[in-house]
PDB file of N, CA and C in Angstrom:
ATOM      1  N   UNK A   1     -47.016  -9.047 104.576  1.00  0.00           N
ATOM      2  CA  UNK A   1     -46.371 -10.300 104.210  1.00  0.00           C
ATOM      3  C   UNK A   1     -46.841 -11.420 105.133  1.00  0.00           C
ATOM      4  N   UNK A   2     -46.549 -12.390 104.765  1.00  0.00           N
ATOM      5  CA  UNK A   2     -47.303 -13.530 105.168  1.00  0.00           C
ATOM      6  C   UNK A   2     -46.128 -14.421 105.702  1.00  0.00           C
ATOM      7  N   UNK A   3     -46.059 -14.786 106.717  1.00  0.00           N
ATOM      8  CA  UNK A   3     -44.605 -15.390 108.024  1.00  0.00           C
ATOM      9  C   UNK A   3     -44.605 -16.851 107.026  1.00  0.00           C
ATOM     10  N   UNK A   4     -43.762 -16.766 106.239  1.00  0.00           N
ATOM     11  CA  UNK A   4     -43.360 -18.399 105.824  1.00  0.00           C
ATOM     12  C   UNK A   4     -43.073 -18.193 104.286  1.00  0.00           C
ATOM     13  N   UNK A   5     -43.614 -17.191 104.230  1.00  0.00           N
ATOM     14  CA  UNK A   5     -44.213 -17.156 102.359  1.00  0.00           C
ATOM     15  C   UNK A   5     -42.217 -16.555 102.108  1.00  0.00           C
ATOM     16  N   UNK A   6     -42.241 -16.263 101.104  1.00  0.00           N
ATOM     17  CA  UNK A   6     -40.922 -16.029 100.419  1.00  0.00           C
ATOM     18  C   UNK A   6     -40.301 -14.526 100.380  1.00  0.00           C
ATOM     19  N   UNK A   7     -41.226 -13.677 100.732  1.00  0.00           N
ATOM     20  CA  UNK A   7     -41.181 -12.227 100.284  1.00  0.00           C
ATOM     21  C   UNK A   7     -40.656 -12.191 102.204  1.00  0.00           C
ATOM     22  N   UNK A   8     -41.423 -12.759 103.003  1.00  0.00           N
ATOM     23  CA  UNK A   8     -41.379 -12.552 104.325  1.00  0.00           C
ATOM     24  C   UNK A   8     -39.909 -12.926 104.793  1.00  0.00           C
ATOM     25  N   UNK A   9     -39.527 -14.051 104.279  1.00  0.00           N
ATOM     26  CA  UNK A   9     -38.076 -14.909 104.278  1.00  0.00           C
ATOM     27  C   UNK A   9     -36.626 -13.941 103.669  1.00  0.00           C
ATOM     28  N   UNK A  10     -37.133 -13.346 103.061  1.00  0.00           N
ATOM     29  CA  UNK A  10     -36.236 -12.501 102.164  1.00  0.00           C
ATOM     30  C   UNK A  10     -35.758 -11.091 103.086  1.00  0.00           C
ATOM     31  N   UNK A  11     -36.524 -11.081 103.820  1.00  0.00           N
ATOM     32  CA  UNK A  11     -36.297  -9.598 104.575  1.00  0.00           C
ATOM     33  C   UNK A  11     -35.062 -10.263 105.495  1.00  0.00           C
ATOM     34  N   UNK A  12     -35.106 -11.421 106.040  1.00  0.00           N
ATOM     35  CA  UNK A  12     -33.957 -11.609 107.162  1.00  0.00           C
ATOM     36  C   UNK A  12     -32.916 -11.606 106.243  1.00  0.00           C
ATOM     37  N   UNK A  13     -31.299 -10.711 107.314  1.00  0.00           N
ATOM     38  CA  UNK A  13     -30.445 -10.498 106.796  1.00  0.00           C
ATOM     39  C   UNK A  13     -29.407 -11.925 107.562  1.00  0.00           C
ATOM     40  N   UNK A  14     -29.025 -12.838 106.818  1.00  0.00           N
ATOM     41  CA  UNK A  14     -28.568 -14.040 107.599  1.00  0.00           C
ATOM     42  C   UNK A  14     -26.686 -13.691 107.780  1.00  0.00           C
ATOM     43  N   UNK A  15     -26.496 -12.744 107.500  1.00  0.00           N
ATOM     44  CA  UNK A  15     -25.336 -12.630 107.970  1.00  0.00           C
ATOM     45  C   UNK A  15     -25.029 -11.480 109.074  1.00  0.00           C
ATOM     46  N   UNK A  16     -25.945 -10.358 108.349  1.00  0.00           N
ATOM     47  CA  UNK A  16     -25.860  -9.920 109.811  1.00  0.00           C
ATOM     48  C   UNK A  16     -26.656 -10.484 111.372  1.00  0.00           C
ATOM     49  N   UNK A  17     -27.385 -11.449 110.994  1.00  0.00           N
ATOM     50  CA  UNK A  17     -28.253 -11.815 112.266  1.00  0.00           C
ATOM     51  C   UNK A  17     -26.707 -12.731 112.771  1.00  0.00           C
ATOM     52  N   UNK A  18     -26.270 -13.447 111.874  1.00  0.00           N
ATOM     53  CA  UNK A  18     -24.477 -14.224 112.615  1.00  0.00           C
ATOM     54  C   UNK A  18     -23.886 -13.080 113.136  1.00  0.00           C
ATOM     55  N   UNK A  19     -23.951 -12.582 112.880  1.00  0.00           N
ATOM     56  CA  UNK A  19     -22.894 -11.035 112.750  1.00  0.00           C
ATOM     57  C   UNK A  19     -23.139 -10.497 114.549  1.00  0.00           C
ATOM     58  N   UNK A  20     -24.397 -10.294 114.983  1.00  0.00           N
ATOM     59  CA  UNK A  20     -24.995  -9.473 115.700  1.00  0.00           C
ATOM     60  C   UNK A  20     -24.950 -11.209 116.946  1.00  0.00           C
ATOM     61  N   UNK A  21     -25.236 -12.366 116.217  1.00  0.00           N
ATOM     62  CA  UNK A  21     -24.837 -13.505 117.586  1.00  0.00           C
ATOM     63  C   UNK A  21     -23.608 -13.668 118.045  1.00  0.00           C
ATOM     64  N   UNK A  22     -23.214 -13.325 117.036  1.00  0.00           N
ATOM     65  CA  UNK A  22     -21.401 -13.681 117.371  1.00  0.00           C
ATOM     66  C   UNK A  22     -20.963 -12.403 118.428  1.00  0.00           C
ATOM     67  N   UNK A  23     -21.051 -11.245 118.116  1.00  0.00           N
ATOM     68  CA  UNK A  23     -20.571 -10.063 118.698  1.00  0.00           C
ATOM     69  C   UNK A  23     -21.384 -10.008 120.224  1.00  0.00           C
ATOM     70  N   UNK A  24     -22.243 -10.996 120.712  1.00  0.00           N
ATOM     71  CA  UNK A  24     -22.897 -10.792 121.905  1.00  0.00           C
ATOM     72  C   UNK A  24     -23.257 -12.159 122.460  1.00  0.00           C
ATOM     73  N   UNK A  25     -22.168 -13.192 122.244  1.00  0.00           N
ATOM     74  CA  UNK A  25     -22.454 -14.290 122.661  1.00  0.00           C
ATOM     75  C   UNK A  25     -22.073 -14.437 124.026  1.00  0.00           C
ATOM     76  N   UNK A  26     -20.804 -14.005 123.870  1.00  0.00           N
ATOM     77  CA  UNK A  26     -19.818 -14.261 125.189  1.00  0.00           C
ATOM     78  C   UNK A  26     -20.740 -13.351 126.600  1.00  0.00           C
ATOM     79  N   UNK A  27     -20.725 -11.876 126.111  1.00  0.00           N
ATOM     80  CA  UNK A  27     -21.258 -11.137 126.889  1.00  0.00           C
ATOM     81  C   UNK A  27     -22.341 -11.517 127.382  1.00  0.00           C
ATOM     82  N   UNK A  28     -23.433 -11.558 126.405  1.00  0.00           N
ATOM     83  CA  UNK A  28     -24.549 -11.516 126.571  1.00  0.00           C
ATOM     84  C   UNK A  28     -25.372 -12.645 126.789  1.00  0.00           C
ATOM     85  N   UNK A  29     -25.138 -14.005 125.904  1.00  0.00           N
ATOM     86  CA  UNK A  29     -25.761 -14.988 125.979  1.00  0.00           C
ATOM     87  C   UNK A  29     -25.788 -15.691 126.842  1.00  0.00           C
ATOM     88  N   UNK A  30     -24.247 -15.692 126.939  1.00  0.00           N
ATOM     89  CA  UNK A  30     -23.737 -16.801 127.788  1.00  0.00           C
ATOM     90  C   UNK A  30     -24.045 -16.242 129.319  1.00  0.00           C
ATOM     91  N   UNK A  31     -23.635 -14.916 129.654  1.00  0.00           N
ATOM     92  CA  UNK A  31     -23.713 -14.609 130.748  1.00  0.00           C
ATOM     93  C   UNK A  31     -25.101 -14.306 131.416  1.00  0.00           C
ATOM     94  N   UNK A  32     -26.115 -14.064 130.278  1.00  0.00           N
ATOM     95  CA  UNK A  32     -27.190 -14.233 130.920  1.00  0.00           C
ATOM     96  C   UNK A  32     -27.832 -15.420 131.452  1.00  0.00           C
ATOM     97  N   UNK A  33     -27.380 -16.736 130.416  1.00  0.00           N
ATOM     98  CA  UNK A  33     -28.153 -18.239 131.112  1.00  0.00           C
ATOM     99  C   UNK A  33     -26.797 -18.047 131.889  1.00  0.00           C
ATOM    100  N   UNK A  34     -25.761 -18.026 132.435  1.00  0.00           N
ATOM    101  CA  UNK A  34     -25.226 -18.593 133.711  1.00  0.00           C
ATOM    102  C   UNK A  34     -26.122 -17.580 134.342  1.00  0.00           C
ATOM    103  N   UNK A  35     -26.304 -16.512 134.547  1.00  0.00           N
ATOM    104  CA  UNK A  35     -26.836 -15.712 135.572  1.00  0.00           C
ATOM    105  C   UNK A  35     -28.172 -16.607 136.401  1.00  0.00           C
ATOM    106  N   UNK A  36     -28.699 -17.012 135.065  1.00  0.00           N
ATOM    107  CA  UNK A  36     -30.491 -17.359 134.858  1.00  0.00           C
ATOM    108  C   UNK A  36     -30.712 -18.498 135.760  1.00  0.00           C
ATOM    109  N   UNK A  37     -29.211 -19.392 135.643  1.00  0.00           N
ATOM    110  CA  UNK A  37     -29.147 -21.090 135.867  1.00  0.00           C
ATOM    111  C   UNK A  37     -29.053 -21.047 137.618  1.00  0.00           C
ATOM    112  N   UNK A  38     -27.706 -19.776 137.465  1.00  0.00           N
ATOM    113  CA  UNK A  38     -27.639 -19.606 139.293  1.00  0.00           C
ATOM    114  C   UNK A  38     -28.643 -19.952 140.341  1.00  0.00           C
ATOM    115  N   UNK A  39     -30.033 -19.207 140.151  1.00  0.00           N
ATOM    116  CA  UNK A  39     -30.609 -18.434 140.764  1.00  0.00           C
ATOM    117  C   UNK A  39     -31.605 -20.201 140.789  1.00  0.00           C
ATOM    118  N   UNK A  40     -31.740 -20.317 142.447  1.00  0.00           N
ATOM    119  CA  UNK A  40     -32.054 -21.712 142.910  1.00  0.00           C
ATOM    120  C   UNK A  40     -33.804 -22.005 142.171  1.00  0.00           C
ATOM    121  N   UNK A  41     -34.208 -21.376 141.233  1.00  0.00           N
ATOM    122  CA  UNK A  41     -35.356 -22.061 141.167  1.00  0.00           C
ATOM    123  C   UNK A  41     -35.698 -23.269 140.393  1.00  0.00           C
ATOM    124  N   UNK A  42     -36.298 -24.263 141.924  1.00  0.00           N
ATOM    125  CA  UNK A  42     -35.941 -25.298 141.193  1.00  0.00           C
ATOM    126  C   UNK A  42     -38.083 -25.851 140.629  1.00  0.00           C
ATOM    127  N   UNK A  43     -38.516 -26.568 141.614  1.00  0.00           N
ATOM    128  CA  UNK A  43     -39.726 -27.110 141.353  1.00  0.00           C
ATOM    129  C   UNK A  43     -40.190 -27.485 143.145  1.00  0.00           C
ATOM    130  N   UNK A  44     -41.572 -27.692 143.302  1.00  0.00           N
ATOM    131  CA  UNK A  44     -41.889 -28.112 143.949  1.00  0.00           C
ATOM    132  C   UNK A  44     -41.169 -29.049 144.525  1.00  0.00           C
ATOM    133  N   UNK A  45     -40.731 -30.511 143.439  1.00  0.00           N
ATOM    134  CA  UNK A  45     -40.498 -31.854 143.902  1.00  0.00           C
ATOM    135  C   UNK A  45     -39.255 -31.731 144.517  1.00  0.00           C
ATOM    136  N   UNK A  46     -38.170 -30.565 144.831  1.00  0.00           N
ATOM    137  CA  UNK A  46     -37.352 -29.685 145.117  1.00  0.00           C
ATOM    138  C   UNK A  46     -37.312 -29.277 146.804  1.00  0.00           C
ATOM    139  N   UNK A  47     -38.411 -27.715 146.401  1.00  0.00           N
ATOM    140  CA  UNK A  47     -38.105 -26.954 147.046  1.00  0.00           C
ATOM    141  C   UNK A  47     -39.926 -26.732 147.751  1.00  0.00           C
ATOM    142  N   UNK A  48     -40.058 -26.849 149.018  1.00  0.00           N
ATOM    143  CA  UNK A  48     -41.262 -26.861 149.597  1.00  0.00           C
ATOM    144  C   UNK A  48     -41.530 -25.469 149.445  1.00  0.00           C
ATOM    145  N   UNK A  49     -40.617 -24.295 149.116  1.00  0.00           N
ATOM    146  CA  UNK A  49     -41.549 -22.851 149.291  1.00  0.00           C
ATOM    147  C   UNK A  49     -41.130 -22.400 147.809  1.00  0.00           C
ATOM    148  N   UNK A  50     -41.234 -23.292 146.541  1.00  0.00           N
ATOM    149  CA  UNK A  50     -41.374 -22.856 145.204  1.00  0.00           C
ATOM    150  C   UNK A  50     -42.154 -21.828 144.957  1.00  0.00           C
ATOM    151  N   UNK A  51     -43.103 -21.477 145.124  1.00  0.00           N
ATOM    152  CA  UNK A  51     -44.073 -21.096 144.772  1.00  0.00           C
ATOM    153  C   UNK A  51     -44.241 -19.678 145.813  1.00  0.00           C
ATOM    154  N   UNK A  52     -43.286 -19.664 146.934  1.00  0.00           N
ATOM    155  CA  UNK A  52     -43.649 -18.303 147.813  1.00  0.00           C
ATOM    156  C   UNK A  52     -42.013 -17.777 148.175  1.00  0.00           C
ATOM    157  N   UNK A  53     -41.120 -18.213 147.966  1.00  0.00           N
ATOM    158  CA  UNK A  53     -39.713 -18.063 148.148  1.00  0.00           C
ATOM    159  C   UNK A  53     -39.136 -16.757 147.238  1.00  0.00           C
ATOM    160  N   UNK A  54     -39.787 -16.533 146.328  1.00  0.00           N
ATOM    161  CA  UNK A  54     -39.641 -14.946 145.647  1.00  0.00           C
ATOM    162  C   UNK A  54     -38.628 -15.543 143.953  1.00  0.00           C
ATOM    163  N   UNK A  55     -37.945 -16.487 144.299  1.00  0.00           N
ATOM    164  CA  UNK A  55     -37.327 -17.133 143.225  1.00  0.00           C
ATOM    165  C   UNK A  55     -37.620 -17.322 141.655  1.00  0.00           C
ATOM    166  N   UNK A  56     -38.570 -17.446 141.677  1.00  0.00           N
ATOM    167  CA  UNK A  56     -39.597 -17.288 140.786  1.00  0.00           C
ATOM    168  C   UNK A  56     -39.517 -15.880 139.719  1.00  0.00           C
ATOM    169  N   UNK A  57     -40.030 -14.801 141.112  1.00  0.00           N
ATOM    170  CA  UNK A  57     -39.728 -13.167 140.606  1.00  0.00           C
ATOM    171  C   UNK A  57     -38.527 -12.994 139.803  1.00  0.00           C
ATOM    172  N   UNK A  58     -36.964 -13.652 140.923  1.00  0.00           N
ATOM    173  CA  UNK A  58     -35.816 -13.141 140.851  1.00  0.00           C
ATOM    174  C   UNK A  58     -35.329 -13.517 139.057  1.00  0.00           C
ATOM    175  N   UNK A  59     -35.992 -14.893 138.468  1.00  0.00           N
ATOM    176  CA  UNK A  59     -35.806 -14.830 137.826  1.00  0.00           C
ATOM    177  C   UNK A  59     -36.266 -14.294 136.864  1.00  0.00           C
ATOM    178  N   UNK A  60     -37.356 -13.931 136.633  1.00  0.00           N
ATOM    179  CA  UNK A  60     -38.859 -12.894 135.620  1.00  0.00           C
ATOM    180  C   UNK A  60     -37.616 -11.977 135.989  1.00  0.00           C
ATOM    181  N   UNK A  61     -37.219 -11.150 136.404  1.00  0.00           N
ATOM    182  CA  UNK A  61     -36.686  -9.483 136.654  1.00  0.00           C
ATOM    183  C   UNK A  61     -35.271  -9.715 135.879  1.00  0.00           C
ATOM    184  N   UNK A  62     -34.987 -10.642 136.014  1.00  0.00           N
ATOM    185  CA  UNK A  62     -33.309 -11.074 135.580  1.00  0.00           C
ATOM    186  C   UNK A  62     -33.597 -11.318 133.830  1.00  0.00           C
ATOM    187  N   UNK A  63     -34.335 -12.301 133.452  1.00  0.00           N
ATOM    188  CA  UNK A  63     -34.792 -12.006 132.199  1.00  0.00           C
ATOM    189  C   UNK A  63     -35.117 -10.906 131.569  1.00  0.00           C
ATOM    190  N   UNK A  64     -35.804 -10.505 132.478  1.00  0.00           N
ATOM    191  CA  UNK A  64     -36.959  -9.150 132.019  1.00  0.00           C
ATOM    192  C   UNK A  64     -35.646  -7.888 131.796  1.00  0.00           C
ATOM    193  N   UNK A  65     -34.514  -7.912 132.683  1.00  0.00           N
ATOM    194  CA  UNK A  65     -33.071  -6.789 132.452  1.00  0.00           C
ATOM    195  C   UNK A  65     -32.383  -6.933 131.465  1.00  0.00           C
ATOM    196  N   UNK A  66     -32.386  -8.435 131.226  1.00  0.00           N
ATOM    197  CA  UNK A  66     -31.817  -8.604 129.813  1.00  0.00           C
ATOM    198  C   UNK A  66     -32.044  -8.188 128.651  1.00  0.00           C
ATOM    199  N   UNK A  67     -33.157  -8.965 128.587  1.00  0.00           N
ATOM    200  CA  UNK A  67     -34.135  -8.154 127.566  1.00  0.00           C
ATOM    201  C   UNK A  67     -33.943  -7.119 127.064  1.00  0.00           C
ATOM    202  N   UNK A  68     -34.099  -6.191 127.899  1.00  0.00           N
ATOM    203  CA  UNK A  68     -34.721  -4.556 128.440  1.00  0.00           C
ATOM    204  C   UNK A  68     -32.518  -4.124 127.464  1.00  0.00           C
ATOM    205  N   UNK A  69     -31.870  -5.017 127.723  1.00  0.00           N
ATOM    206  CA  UNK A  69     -30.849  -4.133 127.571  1.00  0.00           C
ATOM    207  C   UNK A  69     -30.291  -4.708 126.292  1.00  0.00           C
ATOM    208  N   UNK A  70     -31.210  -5.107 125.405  1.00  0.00           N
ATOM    209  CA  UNK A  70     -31.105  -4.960 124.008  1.00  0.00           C
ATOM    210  C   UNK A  70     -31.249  -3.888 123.743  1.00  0.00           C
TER     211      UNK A  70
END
């Protein structure tokens, strides 16, 4: 199938995809961007050790758990 075409569109189930946001918003959504937001990485114009402060990682691994625990 072809991503746009009609046959491709037809496979998503739009109530259970509500179904499956709703039941993992609180838990999951939400608590992962507060987790995500915590974690000080900001930018250079910021933070002089952006780039070597590990912050960076902390957040890749924090995403990367989330993920992982779908």
């Amino acid at each position: 199938m072809v991503e746009g075409s009609s046959a491709y569109l037809s496979t998503v189930d739009k109530t259970q995809t509500e179904a499956n946001i709703e039941a993992k918003w609180d838990d999951w959504y939400v608590k992962g961007l507060s987790d995500f937001i915590r974690v000080p990485n900001l930018s250079p114009n910021y933070d002089a050790e952006f780039l070597t402060n590990g912050k960076i990682e902390e957040c890749m691994e924090l995403v990367d758990n989330y993920i992982n625990m779908l």
